[in-house]
Protein backbone atom coordinates (compact mmCIF):
# COMPACT_ATOMS: atom_id res chain seq x y z
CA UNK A 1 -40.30 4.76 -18.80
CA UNK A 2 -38.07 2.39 -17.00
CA UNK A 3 -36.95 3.08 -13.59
CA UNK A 4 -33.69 3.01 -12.74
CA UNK A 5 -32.81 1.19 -9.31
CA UNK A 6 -29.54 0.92 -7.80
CA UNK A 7 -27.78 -2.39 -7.02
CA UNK A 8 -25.45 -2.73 -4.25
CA UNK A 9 -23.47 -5.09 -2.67
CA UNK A 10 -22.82 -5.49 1.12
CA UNK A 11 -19.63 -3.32 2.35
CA UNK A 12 -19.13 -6.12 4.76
CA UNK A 13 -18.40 -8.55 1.67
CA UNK A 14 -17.10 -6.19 -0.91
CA UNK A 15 -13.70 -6.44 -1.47
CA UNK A 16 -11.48 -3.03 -1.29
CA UNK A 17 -10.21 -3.27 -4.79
CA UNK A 18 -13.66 -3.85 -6.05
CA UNK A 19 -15.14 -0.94 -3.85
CA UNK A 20 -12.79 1.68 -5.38
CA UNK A 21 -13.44 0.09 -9.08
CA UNK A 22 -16.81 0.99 -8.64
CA UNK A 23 -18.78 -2.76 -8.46
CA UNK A 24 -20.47 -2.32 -5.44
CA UNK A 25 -22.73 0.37 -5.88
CA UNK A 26 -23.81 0.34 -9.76
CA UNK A 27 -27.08 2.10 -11.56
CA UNK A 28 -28.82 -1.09 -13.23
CA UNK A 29 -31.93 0.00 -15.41
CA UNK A 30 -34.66 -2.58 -14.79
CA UNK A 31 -34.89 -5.34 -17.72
CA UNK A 32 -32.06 -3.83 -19.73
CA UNK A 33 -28.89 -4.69 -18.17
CA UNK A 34 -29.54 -7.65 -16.03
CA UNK A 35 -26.53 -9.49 -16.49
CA UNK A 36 -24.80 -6.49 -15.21
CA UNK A 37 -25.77 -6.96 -11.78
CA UNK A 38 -24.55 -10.75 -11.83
CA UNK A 39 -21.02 -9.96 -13.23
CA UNK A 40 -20.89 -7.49 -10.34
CA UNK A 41 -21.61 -10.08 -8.23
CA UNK A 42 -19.64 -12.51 -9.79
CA UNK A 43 -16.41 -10.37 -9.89
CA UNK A 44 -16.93 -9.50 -6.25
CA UNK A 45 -16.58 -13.18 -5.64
CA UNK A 46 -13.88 -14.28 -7.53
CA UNK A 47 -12.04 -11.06 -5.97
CA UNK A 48 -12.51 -12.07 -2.80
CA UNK A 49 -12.03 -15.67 -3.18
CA UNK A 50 -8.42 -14.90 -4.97
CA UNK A 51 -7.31 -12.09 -2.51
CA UNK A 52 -5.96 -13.91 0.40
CA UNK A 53 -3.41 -15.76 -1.94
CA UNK A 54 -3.03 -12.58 -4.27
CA UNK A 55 -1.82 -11.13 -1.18
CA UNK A 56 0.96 -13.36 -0.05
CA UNK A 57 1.85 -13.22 -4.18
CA UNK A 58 2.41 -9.55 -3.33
CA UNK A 59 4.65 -10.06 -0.75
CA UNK A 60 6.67 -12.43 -2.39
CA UNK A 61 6.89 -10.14 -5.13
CA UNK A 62 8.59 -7.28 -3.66
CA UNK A 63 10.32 -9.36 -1.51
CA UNK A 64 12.21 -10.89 -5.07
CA UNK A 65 12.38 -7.26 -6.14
CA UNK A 66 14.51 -6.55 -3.16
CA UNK A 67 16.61 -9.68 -3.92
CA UNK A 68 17.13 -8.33 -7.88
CA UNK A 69 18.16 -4.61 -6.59
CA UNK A 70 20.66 -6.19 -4.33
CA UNK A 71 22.15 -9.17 -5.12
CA UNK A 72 20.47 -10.04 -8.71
CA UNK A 73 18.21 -12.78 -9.12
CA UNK A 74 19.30 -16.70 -9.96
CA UNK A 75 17.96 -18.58 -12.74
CA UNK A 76 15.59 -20.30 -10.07
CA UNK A 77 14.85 -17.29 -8.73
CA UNK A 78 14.36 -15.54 -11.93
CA UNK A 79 11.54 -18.44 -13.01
CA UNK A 80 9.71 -17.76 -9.79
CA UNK A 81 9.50 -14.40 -10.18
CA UNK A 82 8.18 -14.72 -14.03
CA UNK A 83 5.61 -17.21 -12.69
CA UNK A 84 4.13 -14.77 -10.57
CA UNK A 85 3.97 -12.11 -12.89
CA UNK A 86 1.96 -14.65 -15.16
CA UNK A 87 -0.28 -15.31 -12.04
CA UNK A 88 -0.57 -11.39 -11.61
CA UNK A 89 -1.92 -11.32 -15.88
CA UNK A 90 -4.08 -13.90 -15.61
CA UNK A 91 -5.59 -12.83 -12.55
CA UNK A 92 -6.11 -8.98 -13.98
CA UNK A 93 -7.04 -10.59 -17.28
CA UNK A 94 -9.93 -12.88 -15.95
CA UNK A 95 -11.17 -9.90 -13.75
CA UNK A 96 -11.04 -7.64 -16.50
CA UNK A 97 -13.09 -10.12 -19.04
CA UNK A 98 -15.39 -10.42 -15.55
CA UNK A 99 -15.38 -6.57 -15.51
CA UNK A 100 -19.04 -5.40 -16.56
CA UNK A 101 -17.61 -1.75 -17.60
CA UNK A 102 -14.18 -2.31 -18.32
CA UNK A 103 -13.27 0.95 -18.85
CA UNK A 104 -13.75 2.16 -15.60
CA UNK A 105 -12.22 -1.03 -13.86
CA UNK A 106 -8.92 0.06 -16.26
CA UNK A 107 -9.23 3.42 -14.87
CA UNK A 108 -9.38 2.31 -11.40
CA UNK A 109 -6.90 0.09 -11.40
CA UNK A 110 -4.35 1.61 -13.83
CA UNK A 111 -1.35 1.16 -11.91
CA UNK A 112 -2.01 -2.25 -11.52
CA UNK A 113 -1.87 -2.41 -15.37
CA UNK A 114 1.03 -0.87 -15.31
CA UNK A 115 2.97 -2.13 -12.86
CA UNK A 116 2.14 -6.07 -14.72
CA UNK A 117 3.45 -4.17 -18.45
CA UNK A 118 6.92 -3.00 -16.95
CA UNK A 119 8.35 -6.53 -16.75
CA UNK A 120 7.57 -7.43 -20.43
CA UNK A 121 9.82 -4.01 -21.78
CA UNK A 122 12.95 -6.05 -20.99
CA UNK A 123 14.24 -2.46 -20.91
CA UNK A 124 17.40 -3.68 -18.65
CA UNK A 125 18.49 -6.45 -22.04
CA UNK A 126 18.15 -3.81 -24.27
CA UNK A 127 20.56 -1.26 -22.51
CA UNK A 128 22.97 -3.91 -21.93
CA UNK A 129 22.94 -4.30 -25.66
CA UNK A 130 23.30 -0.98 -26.55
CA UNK A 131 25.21 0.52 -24.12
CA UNK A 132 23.47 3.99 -25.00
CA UNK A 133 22.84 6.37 -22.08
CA UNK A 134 19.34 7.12 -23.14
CA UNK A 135 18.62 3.24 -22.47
CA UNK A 136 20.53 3.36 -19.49
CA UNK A 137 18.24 6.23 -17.75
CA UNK A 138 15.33 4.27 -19.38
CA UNK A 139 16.42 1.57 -17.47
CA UNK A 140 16.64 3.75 -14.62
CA UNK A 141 13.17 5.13 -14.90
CA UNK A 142 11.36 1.68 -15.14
CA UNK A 143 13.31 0.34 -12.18
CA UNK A 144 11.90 3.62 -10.22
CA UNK A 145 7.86 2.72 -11.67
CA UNK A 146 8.96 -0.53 -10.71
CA UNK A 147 9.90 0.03 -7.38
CA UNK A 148 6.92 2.12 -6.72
CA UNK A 149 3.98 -0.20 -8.04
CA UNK A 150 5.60 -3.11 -6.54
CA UNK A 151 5.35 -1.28 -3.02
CA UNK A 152 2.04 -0.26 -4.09
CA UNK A 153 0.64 -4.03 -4.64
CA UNK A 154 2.64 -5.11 -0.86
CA UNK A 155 0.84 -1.98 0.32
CA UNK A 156 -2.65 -3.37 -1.28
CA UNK A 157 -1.29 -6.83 0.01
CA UNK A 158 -1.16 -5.57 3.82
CA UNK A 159 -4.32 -3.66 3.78
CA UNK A 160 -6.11 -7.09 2.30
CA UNK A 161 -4.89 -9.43 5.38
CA UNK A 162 -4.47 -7.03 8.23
CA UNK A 163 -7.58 -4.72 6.80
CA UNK A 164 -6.13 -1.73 7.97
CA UNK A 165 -6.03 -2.61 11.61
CA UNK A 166 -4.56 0.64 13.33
CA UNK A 167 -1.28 0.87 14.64
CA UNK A 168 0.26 -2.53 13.58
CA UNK A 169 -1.09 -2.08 10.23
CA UNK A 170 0.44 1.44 10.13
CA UNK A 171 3.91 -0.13 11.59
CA UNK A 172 3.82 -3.13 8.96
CA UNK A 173 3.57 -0.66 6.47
CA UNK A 174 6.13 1.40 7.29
CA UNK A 175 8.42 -1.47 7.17
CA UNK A 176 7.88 -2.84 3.95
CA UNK A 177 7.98 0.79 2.59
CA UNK A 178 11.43 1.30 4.57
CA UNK A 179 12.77 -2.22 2.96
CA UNK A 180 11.65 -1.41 -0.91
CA UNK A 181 13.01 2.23 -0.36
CA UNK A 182 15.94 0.99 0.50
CA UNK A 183 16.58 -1.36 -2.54
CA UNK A 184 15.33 1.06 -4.65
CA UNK A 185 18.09 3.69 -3.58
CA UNK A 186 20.68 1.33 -3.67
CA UNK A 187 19.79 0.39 -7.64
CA UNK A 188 19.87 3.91 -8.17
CA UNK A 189 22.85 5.37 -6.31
CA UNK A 190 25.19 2.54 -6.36
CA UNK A 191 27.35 3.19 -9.19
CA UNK A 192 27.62 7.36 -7.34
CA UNK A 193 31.34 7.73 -7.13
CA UNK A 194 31.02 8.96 -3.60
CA UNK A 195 32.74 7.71 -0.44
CA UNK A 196 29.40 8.75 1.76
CA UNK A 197 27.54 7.26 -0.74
CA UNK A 198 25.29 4.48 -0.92
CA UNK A 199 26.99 1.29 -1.89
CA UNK A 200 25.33 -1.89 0.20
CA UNK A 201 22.14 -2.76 1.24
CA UNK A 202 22.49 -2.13 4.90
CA UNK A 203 23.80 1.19 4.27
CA UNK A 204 20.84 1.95 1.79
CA UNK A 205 18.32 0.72 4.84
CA UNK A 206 20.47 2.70 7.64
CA UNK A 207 19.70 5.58 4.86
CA UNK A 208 16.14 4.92 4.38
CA UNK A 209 15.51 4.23 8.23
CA UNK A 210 16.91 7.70 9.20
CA UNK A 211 14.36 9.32 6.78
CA UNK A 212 11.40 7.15 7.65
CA UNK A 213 11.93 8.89 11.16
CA UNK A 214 12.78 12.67 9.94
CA UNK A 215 15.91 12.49 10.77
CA UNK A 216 17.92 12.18 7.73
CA UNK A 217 21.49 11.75 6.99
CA UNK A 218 24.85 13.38 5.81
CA UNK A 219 24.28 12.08 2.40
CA UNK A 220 21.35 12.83 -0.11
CA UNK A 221 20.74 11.32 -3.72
CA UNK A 222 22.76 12.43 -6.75
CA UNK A 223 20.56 10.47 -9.06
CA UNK A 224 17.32 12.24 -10.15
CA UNK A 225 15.33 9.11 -9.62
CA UNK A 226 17.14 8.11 -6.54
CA UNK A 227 15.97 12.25 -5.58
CA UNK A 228 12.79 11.72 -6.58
CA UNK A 229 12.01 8.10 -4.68
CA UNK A 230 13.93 10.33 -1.54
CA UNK A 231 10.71 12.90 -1.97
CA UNK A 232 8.33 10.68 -2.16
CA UNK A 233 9.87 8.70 0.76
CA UNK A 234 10.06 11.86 2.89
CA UNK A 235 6.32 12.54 1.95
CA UNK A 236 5.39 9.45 3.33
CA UNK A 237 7.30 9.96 6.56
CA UNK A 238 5.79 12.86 7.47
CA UNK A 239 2.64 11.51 7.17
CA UNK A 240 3.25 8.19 9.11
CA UNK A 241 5.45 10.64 11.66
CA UNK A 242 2.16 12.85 12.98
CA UNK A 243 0.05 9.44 12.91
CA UNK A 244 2.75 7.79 15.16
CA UNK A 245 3.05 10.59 17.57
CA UNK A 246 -0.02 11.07 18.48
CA UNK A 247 -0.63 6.84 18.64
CA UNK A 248 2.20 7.34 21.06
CA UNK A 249 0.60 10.13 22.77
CA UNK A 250 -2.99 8.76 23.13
CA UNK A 251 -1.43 5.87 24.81
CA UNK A 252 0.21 7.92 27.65
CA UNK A 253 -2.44 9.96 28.12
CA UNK A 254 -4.66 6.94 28.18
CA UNK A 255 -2.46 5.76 31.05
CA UNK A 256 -2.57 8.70 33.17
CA UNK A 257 -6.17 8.88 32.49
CA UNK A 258 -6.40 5.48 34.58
CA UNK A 259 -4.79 6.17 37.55
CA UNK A 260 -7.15 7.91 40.15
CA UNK A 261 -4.97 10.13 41.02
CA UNK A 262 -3.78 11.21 37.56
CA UNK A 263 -3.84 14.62 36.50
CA UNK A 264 -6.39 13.22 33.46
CA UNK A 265 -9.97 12.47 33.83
CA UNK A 266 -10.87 9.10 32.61
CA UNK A 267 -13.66 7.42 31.97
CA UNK A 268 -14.29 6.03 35.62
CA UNK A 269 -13.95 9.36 36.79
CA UNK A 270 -16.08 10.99 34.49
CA UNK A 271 -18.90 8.02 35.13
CA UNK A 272 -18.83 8.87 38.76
CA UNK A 273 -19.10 12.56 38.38
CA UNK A 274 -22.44 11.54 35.92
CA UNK A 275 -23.67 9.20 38.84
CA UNK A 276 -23.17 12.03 41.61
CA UNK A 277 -24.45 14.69 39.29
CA UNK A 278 -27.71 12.17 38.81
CA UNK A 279 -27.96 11.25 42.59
CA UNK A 280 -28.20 15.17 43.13
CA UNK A 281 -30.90 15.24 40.15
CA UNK A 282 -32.87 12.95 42.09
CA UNK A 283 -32.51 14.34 45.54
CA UNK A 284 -33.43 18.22 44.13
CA UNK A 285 -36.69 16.16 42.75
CA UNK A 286 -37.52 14.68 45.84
CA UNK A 287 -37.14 17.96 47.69
């Protein structure tokens, strides 16, 4: 009977796409699947190799989908953006052929599949074709799975470089998320023959702004996708909201803590109280 040992690659070195697709802690049965511990290895590499310019590809990405929600992209633009998405297919492609269970690296990273097939439905050519208003809320729909798995890859793009380093990470975030949002909303609520409405860009990141800090506005989405993106934006706010406050309040508190007369033990203070309490240790000893 063949034991079964389990191979795992370094944390340290594993990258954070690979670590949720499973490749660096896999079952390998001794002398039946060795090559499966190599591909592993192998797709951890070329993973990590490729991420730092993945990354900035990202960036770029949403940063063009901003630009096409907005202001509509130029032929020049247009190619760029097409080249990237190619970059994007080949990348997932080569991983995937890498991939020693491909099935579960599709399952892990299923919105990155998705988020590569929406370009290639050309759904906006055929509603401007057919001028149907089932292709037009088609059209509406993939622009909202757009919007979302593009911030998902800049999101995936910031944790990569900044690997989730606290606060700024947590700040950069918020931003990008606050600058798709408000593309998104303005693609969606646009056309809303409203005077309040949303009809520019800086209006739509005013808009988005005033949610990302609870706030809100006067005007709320008429669309149901431009509702929906305003749940899911709201969502995240709240989230990001209780993380930032008590950043904020950690920092005061750490303030007061260091000034000897504050009303909050800090650390020095609590180190002298250990040295007196030891000093009297020793001296009840002695005694």
């Amino acid at each position: 009977m063949l034991d079964a040992r389990v191979v795992q690659v370094r944390l340290s070195t594993c990258p954070i796409r690979l670590r949720s697709a499973g490749g660096c802690r896999v079952a390998v049965k001794s002398g039946v699947e060795p090559m499966r511990r190599v591909r592993w290895r192998l797709l951890a590499n070329v993973i990590r190799s490729t991420e730092p310019f993945m990354a900035g590809l990202g960036l770029g990405w949403l940063l063009l989908l901003v630009i096409e929600f907005t202001d509509g992209l130029s032929p020049a633009l247009s190619l760029v953006s097409r080249g990237i998405w190619i970059l994007f297919v080949a990348s997932f492609a080569a991983e995937l052929a890498i991939a020693p269970d491909r099935r579960l690296y599709l399952r892990k990273n299923w919105l990155v599949m998705l988020s590569l097939a929406l370009p290639a439905l050309r759904v906006a050519r055929v509603a401007r074709l057919a001028r149907l208003a089932r292709f037009a809320r088609a059209f509406r729909g993939v622009r909202l799975l757009r919007t979302l798995t593009s911030l998902n890859r800049a999101i995936g793009a910031l944790r990569t470089s900044m690997r989730r380093r606290g606060f700024g990470y947590v700040v950069a975030m918020t931003a990008v998320v606050t600058v798709g949002g408000a593309a998104g909303m303005l693609a969606f609520e646009r056309d809303v023959p409203s005077p309040d409405g949303i009809h520019d860009f800086s209006t739509a990141l005013w808009w988005t702004a005033m949610l990302m800090t609870t706030m809100g506005s006067a005007y709320w989405p008429q669309t149901a996708e431009g509702r929906l993106l305003c749940v899911l934006l709201a969502l995240y706010a709240f989230a990001v909201f209780g993380y930032v406050t008590a950043t904020l309040a950690t920092f005061f508190v750490s303030r007061d803590a260091q000034a000897p007369d504050g009303p909050v033990a800090g650390q020095d203070t609590l180190d002298a109280v250990r040295q007196e309490v030891a000093a009297l240790r020793t001296e009840l000893e002695r005694r």
